[in-house]
C-alpha atoms as a PDB file:
ATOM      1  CA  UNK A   1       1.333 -21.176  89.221  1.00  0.00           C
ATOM      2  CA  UNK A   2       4.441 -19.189  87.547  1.00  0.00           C
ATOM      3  CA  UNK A   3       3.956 -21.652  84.410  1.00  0.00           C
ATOM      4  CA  UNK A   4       0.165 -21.038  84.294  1.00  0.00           C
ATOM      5  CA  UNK A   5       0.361 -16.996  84.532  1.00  0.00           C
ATOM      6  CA  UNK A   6       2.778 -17.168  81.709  1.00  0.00           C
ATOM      7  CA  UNK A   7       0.756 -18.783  79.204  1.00  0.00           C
ATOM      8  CA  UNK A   8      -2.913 -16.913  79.510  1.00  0.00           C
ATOM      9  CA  UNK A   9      -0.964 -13.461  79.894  1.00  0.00           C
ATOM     10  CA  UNK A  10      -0.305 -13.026  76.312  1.00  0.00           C
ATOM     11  CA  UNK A  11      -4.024 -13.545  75.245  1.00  0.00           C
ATOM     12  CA  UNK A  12      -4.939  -9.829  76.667  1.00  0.00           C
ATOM     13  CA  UNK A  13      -1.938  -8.418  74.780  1.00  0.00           C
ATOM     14  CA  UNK A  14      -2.847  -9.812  71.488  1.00  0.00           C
ATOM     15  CA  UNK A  15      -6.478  -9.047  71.339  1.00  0.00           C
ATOM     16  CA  UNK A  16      -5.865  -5.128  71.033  1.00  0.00           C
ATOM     17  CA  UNK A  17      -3.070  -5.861  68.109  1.00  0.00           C
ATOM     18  CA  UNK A  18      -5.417  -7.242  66.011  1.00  0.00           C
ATOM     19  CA  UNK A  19      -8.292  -4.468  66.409  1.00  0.00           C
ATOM     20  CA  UNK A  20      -5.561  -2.102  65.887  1.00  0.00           C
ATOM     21  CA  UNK A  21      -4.772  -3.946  62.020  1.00  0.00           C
ATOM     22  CA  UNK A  22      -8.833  -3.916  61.149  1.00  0.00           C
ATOM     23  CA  UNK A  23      -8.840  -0.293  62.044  1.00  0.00           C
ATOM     24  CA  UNK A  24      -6.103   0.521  59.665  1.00  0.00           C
ATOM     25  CA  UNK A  25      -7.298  -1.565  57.210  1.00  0.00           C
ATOM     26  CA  UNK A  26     -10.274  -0.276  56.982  1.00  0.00           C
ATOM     27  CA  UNK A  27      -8.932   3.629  57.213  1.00  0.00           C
ATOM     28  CA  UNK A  28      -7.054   2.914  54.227  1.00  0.00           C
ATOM     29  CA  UNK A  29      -9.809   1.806  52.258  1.00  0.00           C
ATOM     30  CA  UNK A  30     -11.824   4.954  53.415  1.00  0.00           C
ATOM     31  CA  UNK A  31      -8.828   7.048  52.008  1.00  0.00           C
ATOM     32  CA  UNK A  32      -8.515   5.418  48.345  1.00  0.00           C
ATOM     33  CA  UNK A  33     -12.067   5.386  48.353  1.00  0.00           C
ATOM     34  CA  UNK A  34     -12.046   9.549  48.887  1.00  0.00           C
ATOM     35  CA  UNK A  35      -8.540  10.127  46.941  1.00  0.00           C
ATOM     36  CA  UNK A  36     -10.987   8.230  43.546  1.00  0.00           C
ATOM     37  CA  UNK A  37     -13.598  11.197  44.711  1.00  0.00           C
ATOM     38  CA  UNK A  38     -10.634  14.031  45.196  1.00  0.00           C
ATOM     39  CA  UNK A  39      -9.072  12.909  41.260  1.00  0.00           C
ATOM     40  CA  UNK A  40     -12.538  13.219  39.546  1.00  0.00           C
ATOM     41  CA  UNK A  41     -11.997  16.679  37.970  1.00  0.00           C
ATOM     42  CA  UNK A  42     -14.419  18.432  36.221  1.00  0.00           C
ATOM     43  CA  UNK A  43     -14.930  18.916  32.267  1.00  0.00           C
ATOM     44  CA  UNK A  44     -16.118  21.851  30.626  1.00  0.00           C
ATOM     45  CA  UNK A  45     -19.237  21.007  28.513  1.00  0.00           C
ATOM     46  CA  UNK A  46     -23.001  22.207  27.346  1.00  0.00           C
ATOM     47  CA  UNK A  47     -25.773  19.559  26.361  1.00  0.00           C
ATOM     48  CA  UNK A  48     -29.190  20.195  24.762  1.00  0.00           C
ATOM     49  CA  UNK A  49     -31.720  17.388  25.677  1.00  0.00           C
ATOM     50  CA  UNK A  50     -35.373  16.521  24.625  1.00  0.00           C
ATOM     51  CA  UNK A  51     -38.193  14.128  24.534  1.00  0.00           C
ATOM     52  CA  UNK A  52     -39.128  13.143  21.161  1.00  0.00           C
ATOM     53  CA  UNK A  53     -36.069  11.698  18.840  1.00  0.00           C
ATOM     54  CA  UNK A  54     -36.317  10.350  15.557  1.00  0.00           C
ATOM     55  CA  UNK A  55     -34.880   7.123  16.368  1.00  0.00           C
ATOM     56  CA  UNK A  56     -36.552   4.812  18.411  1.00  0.00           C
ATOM     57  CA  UNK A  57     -33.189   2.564  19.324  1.00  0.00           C
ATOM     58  CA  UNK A  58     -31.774   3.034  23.023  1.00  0.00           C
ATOM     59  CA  UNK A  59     -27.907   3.762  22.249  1.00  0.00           C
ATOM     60  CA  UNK A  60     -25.181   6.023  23.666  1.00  0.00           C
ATOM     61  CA  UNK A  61     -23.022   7.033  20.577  1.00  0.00           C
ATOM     62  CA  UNK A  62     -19.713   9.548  20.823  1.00  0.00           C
ATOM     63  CA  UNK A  63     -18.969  11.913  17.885  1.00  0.00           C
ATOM     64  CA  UNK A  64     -15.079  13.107  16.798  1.00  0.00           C
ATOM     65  CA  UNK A  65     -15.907  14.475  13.383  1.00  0.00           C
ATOM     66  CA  UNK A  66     -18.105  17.387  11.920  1.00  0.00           C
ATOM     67  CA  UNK A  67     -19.660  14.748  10.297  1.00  0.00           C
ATOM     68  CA  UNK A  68     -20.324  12.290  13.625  1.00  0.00           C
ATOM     69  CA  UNK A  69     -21.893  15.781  15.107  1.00  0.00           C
ATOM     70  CA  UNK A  70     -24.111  16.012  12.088  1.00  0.00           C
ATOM     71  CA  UNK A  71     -25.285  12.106  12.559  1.00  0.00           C
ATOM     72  CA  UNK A  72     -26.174  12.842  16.371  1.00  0.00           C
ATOM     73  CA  UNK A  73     -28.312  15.336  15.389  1.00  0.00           C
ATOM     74  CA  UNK A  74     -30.254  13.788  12.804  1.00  0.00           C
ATOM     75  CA  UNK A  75     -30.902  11.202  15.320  1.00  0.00           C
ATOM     76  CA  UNK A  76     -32.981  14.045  16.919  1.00  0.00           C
ATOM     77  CA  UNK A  77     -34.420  15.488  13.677  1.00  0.00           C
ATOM     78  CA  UNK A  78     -32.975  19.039  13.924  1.00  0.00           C
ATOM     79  CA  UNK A  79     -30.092  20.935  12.258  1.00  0.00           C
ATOM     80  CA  UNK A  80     -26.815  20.922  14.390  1.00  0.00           C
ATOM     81  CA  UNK A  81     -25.737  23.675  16.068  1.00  0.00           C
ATOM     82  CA  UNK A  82     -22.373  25.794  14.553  1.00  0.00           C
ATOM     83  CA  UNK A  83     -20.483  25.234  17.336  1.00  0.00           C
ATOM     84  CA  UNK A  84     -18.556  21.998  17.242  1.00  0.00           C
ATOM     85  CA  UNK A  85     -14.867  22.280  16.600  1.00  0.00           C
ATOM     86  CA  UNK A  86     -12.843  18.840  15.143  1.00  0.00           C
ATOM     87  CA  UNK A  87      -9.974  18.292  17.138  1.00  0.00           C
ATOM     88  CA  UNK A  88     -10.475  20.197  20.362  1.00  0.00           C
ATOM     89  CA  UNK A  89     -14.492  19.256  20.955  1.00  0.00           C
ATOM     90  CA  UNK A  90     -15.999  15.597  21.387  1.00  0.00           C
ATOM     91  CA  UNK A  91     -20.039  14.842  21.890  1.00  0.00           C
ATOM     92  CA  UNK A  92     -21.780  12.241  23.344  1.00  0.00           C
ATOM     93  CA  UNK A  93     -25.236  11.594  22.017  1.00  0.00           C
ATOM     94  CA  UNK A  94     -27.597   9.863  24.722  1.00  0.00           C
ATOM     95  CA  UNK A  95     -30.825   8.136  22.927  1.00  0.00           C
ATOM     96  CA  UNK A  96     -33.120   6.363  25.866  1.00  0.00           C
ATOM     97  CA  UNK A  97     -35.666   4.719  23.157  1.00  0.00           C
ATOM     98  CA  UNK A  98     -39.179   4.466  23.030  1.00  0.00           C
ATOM     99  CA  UNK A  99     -40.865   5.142  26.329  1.00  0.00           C
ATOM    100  CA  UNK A 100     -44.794   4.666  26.654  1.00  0.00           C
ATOM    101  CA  UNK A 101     -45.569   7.830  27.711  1.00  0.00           C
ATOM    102  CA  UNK A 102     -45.157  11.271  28.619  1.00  0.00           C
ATOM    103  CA  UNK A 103     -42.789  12.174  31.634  1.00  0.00           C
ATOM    104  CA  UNK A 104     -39.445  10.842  30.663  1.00  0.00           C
ATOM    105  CA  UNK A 105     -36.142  12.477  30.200  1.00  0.00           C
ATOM    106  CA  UNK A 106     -32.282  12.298  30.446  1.00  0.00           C
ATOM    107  CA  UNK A 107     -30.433  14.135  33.271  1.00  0.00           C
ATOM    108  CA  UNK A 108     -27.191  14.520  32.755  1.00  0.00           C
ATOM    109  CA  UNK A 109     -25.712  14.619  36.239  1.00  0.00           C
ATOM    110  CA  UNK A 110     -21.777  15.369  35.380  1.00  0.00           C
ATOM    111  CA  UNK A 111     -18.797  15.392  32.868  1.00  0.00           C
ATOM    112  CA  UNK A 112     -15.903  14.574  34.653  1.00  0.00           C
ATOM    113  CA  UNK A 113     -12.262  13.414  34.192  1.00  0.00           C
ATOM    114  CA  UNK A 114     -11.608  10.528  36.306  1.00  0.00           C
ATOM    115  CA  UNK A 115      -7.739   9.479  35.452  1.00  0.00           C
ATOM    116  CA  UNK A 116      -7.321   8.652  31.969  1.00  0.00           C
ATOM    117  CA  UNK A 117     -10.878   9.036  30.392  1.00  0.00           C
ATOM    118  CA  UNK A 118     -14.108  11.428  30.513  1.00  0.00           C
ATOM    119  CA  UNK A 119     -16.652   9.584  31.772  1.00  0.00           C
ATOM    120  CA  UNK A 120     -20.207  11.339  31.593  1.00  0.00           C
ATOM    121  CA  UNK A 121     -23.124   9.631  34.318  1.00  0.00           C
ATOM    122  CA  UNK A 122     -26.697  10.455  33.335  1.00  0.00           C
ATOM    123  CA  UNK A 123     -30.061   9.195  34.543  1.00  0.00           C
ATOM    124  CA  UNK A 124     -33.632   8.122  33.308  1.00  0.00           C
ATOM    125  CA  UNK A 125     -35.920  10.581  34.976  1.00  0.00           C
ATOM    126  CA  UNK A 126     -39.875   8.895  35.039  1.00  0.00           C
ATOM    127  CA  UNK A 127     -43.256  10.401  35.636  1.00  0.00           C
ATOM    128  CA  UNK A 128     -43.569  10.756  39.381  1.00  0.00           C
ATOM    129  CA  UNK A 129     -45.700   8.343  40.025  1.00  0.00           C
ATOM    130  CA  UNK A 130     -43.095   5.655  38.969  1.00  0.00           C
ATOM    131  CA  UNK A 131     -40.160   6.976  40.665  1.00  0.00           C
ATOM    132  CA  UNK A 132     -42.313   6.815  43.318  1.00  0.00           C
ATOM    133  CA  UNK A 133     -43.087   3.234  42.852  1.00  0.00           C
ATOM    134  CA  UNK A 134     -39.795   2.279  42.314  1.00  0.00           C
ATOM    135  CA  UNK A 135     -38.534   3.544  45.284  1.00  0.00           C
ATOM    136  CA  UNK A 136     -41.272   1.830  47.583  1.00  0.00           C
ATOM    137  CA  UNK A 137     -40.569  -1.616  45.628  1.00  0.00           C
ATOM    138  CA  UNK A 138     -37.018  -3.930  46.602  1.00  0.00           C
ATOM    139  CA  UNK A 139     -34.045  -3.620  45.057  1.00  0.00           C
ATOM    140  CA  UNK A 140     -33.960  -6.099  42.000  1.00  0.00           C
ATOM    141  CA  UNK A 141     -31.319  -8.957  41.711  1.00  0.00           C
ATOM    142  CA  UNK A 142     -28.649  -8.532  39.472  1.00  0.00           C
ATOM    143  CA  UNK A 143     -29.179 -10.781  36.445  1.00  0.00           C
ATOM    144  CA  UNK A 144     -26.532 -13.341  35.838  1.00  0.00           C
ATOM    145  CA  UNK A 145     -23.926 -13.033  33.027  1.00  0.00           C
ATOM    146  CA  UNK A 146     -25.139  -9.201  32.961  1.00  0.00           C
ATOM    147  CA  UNK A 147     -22.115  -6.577  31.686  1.00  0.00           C
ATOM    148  CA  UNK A 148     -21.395  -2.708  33.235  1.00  0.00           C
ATOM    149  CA  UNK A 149     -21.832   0.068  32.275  1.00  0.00           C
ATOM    150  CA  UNK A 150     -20.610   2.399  29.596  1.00  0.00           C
ATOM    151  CA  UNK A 151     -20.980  -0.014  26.082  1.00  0.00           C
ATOM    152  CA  UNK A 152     -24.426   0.777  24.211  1.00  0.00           C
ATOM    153  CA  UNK A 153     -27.384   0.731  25.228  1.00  0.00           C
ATOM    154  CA  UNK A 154     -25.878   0.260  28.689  1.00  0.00           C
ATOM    155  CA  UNK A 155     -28.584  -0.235  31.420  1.00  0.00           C
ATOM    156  CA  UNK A 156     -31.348  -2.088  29.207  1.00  0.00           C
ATOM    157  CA  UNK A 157     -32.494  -5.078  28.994  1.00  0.00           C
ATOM    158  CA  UNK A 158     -31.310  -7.532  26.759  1.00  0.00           C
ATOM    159  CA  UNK A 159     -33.685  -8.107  23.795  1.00  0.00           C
ATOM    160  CA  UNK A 160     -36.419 -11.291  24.522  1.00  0.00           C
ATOM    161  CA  UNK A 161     -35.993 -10.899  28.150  1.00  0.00           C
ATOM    162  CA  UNK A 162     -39.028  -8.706  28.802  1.00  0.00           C
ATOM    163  CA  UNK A 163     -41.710 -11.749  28.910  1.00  0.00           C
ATOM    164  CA  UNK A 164     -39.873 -13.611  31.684  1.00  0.00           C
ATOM    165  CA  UNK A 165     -39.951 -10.537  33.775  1.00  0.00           C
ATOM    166  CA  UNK A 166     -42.553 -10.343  36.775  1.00  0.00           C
ATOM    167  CA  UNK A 167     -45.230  -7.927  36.659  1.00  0.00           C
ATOM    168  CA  UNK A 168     -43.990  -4.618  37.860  1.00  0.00           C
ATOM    169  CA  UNK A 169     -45.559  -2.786  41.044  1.00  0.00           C
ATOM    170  CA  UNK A 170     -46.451   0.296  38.912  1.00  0.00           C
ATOM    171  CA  UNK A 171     -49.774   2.154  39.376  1.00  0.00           C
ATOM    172  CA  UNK A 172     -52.029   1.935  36.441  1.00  0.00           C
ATOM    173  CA  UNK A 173     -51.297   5.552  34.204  1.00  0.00           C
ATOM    174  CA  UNK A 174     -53.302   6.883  31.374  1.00  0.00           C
ATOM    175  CA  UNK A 175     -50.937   6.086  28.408  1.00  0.00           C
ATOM    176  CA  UNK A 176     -50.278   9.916  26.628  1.00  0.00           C
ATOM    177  CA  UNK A 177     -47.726   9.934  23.764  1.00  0.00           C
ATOM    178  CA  UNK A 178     -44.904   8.048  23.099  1.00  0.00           C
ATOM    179  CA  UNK A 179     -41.846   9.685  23.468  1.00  0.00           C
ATOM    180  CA  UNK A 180     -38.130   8.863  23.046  1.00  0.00           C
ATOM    181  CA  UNK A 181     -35.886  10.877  25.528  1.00  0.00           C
ATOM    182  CA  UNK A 182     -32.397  12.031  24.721  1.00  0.00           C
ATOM    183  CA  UNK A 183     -29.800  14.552  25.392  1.00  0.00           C
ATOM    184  CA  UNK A 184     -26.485  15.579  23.693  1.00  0.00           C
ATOM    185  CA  UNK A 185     -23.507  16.626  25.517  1.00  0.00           C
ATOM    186  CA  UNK A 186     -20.723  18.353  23.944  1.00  0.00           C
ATOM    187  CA  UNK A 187     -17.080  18.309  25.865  1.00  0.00           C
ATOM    188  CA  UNK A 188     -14.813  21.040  25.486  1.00  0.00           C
ATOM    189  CA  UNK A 189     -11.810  18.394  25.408  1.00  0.00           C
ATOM    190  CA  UNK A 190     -10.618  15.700  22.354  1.00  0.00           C
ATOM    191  CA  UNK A 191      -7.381  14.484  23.939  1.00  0.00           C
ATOM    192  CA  UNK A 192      -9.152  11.567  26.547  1.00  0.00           C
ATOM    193  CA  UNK A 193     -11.585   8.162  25.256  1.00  0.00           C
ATOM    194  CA  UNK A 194     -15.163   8.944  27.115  1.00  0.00           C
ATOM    195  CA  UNK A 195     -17.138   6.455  28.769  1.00  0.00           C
ATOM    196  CA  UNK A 196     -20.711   6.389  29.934  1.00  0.00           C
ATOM    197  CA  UNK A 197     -22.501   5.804  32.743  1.00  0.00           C
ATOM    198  CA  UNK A 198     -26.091   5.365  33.563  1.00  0.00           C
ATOM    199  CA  UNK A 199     -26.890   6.160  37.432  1.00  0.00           C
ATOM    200  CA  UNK A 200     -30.006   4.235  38.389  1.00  0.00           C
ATOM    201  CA  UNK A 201     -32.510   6.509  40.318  1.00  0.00           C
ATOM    202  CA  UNK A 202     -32.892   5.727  44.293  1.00  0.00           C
END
């Protein structure tokens, strides 16, 4: 009896130990997972945004120079403004492309250091009824061999893939006029390399 009792009283001992690990594992991950929130610091800046660009190409393009300023803002088809400063200022043009219809636009949702770079996170607002759509519909799969975020024209699909796609579950719309959404953010800061991000819209 002595030599049974000793081998099934370690069992109750052990269980707790190992609940105790999980725990603490996943505490830990919790905590990096806040401290990544915590470092995110936020970067001075101002951005103008519109609808209608002159070009038509989705791309996310970062200016350094008087001259790169000047380049973002013919993309638009206006003079710049007299406010960007080489060396202490960079800008981040965001161009969405051609959209159908009325009802898009670019909302830029923060500038923020997060360690060693700026990264600015945006999204693709839609007419109402779309978002609205898009929420009701699933989630779609990731496609394979797809990259991040952050390089141009980040978040679109690849060229030739549009006729393989199934047909969406958006309502029928009266088509208005084209537009071609974009906003430009200028960051008070020229010291860090800036990434972008394109939030998707849940």
């Amino acid at each position: 009896m002595r030599f049974g009792t000793n081998v099934v009283s370690p069992m109750p001992l052990s269980l707790p130990r190992r609940r105790l690990v999980t725990l603490g594992v996943v505490g830990t991950a919790a905590l990096a997972l806040t401290f990544e929130e915590v470092s995110a610091q936020t970067i001075e800046s101002r951005h103008w945004q519109g609808t209608v660009a002159m070009t038509r190409q989705p791309e996310h393009l970062v200016a350094n120079t008087q001259a790169e300023w000047r380049s973002l803002w013919s993309r638009v088809g206006a003079a710049p403004p007299d406010v960007f400063e080489p060396g202490r200022m960079n800008a981040v043009g965001i161009f969405l492309g051609r959209r159908a219809s009325e009802g898009y636009s670019v909302n830029v949702l923060s500038t923020t250091r997060r360690r060693d770079r700026i990264v600015v996170v945006f999204e693709e607002r839609m007419p109402p009824d779309i978002m609205m759509a898009q929420r009701a519909s699933p989630a779609p799969r990731p496609i394979a061999g797809g990259g991040g975020f952050g390089g141009p024209a980040a978040g679109f699909a690849p060229p030739g893939t549009g006729a393989s796609l199934a047909p969406s579950a958006v309502p029928a719309r009266p088509v208005g006029q084209p537009t071609s959404p974009w906003a430009i953010v200028l960051i008070n800061r020229a010291d860090l390399p800036i990434s972008v991000e394109q939030r998707l819209f849940r």
